[in-house]
Protein backbone atom coordinates (compact mmCIF):
# COMPACT_ATOMS: atom_id res chain seq x y z
CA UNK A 1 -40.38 10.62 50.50
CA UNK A 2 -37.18 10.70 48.19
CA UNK A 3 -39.24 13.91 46.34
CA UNK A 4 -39.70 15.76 49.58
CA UNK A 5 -36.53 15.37 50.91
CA UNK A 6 -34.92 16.92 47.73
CA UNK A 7 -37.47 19.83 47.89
CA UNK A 8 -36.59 20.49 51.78
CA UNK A 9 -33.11 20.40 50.66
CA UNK A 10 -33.20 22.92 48.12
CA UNK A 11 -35.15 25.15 49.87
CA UNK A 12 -33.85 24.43 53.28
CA UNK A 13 -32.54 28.47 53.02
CA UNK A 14 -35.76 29.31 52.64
CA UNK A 15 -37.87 27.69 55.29
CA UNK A 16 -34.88 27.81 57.86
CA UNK A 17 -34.35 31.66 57.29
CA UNK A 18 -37.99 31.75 58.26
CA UNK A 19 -37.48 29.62 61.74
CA UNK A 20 -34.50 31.63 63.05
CA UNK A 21 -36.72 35.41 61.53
CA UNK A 22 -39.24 34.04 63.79
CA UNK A 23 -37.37 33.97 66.78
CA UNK A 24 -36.78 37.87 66.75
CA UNK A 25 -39.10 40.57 66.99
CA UNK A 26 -37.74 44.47 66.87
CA UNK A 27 -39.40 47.59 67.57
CA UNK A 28 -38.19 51.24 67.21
CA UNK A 29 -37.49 52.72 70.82
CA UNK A 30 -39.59 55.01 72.14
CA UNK A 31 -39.61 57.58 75.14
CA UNK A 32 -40.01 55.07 78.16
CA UNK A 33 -40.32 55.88 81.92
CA UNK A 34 -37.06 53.03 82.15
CA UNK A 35 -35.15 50.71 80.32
CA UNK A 36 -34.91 47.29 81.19
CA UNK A 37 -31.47 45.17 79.98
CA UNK A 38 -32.21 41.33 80.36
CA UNK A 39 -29.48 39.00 81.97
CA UNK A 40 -28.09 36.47 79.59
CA UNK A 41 -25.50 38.76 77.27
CA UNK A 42 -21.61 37.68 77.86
CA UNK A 43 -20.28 39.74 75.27
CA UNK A 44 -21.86 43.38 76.55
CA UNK A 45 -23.81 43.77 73.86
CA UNK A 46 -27.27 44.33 75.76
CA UNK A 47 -25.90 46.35 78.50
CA UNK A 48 -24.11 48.57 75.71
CA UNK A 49 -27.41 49.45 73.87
CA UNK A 50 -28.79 50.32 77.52
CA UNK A 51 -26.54 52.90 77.71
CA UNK A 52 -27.02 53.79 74.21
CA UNK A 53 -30.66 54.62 74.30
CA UNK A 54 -30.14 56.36 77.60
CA UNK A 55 -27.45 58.91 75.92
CA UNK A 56 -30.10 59.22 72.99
CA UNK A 57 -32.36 60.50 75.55
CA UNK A 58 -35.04 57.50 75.07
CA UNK A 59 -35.53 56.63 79.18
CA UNK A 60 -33.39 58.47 82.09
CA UNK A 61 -32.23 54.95 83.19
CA UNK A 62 -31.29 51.65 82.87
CA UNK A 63 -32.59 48.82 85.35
CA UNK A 64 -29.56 46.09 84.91
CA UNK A 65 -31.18 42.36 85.57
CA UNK A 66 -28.38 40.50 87.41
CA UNK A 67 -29.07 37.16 87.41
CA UNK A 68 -26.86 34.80 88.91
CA UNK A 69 -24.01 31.94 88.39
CA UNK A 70 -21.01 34.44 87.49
CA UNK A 71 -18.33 33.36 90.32
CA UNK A 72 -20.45 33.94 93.13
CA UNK A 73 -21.09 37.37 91.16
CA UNK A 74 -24.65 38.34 89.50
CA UNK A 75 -24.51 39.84 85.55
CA UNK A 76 -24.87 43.20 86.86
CA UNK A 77 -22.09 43.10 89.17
CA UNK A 78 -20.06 42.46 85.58
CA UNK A 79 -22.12 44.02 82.88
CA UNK A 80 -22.51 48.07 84.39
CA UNK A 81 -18.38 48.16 85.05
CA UNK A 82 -18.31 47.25 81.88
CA UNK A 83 -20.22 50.08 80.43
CA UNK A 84 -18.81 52.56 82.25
CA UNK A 85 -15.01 51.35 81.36
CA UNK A 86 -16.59 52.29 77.37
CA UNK A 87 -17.80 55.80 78.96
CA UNK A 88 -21.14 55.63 80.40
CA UNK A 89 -22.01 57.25 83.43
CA UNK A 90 -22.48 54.57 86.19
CA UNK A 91 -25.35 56.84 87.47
CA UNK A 92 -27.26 55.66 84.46
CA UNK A 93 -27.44 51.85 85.68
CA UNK A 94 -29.32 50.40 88.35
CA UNK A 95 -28.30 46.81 89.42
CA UNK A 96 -31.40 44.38 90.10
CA UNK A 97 -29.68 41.71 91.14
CA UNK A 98 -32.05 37.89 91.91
CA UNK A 99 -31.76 34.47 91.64
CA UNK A 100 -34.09 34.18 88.49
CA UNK A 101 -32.74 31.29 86.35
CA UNK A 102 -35.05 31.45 83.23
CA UNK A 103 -36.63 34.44 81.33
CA UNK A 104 -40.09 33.85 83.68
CA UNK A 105 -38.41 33.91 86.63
CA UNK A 106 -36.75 37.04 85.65
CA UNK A 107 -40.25 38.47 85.25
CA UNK A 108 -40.94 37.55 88.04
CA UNK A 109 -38.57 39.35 89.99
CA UNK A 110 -38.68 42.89 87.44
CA UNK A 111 -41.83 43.51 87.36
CA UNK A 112 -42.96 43.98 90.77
CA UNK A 113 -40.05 46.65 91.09
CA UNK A 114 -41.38 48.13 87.81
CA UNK A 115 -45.07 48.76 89.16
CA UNK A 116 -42.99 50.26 92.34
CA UNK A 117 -41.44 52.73 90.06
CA UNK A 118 -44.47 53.41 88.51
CA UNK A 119 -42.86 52.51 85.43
CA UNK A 120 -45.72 52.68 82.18
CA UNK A 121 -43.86 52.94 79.20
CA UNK A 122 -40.50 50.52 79.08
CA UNK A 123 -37.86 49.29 76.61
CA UNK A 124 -36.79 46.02 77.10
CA UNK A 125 -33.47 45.14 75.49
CA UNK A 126 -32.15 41.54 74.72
CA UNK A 127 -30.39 39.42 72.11
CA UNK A 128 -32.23 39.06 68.88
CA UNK A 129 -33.18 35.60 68.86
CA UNK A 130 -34.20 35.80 72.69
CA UNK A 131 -36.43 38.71 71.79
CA UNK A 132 -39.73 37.27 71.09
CA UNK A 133 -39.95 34.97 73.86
CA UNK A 134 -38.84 37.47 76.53
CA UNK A 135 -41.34 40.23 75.09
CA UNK A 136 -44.16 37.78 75.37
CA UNK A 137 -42.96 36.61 79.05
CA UNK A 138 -42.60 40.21 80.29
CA UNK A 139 -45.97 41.28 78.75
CA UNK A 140 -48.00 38.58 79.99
CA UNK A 141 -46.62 39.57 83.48
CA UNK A 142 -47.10 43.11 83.32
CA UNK A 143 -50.00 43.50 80.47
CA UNK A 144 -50.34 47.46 82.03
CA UNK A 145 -47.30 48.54 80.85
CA UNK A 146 -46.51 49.77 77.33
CA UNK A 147 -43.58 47.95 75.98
CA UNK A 148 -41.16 48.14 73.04
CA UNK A 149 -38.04 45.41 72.22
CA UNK A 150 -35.12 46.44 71.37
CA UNK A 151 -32.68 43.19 69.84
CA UNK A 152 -29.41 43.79 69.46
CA UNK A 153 -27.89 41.51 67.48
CA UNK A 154 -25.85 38.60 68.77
CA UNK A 155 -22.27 37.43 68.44
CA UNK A 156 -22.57 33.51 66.86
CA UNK A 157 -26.53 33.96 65.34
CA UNK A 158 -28.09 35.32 62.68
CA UNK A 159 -31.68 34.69 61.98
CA UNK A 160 -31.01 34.16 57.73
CA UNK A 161 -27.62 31.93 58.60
CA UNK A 162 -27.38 30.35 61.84
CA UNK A 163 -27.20 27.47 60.28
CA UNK A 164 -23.53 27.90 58.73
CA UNK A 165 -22.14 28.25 62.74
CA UNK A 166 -21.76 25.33 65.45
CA UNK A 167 -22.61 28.30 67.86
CA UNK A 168 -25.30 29.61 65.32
CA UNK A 169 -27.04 26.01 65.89
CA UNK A 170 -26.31 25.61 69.34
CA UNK A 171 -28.48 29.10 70.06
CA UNK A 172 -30.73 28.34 67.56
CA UNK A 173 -32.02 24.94 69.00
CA UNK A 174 -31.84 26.28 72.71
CA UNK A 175 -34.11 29.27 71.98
CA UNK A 176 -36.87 26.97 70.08
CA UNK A 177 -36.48 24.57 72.85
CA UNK A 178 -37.36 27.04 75.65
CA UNK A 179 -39.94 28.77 72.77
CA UNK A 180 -41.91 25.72 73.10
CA UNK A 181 -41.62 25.26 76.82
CA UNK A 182 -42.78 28.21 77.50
CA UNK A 183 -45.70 28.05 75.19
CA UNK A 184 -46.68 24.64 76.84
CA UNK A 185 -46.19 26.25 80.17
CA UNK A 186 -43.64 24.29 81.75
């Protein structure tokens, strides 16, 4: 026990590098019918990279999930002021706004509005380490639709080092935690 406890702690870089790389999966954009910016970002990173690939000509808009719990406000009552106060057109942003409290329930609520749009090709955008879980929630709602992920990266983790941050951790055990919720389906 004493021999494998040493050898976990020498290589604990190694094998814990390897949890938090897991966690993120990151595709190169591609031309999409719509981009879709997931809830969950307080630091306006998501919404920012909506607007982003929009100016770069990847989708002609941005569908803004607004979930709720923001002082009787939604995130996209916050997040597209936000990106037009650092020059994007408001015009580019559509507010979805629901009472979706987890990444399924957000689903949920998108997807239906996606098929409505006749939406075929989309980019989803989200924090890094949320990126896996929400690509594999949105495609098993909406397996007819051709989706990329774009992560952006987040403020407190990175997937070789979130160990050396409180926050780091913090994100790090809540996005394994829900990673195996949703793979047991609860």
């Amino acid at each position: 026990m004493a021999a494998v406890a040493v050898l976990l702690a020498l290589t604990h870089a190694v094998w814990m590098g390897w949890m938090g790389e897991f966690l993120v999966t990151a595709d190169e954009p591609f031309h999409a019918d719509m981009i879709v910016v997931l809830a969950g970002d307080s630091y306006g990173h998501r919404i920012l990279k909506g607007g982003e690939l929009v100016k770069d000509g990847f989708a002609p808009k941005v569908l803004v999930s607004g979930a709720p719990g923001f002082y009787d406000l939604h995130e996209s009552d916050l997040a597209i002021p936000f990106a037009v106060k650092r020059g994007y057109p408001a015009d580019w942003f559509i507010p979805w706004t629901h009472e979706g409290l987890s990444t399924d329930e957000e689903a949920q609520s998108i997807v239906p509005e996606l098929r409505r749009r006749h939406v075929h090709r989309l980019i989803l955008v989200t924090s890094d380490y949320h990126s896996r879980r929400a690509l594999r929630t949105f495609h098993g709602r909406a397996p007819d639709i051709e989706m990329r992920m774009v992560a952006v990266p987040s403020e407190h983790f990175t997937p070789q080092g979130w160990w050396h941050t409180r926050e780091g951790r913090k994100t790090f055990f809540l996005e394994w935690s829900k990673t195996f919720a949703s793979l047991a389906g609860l």
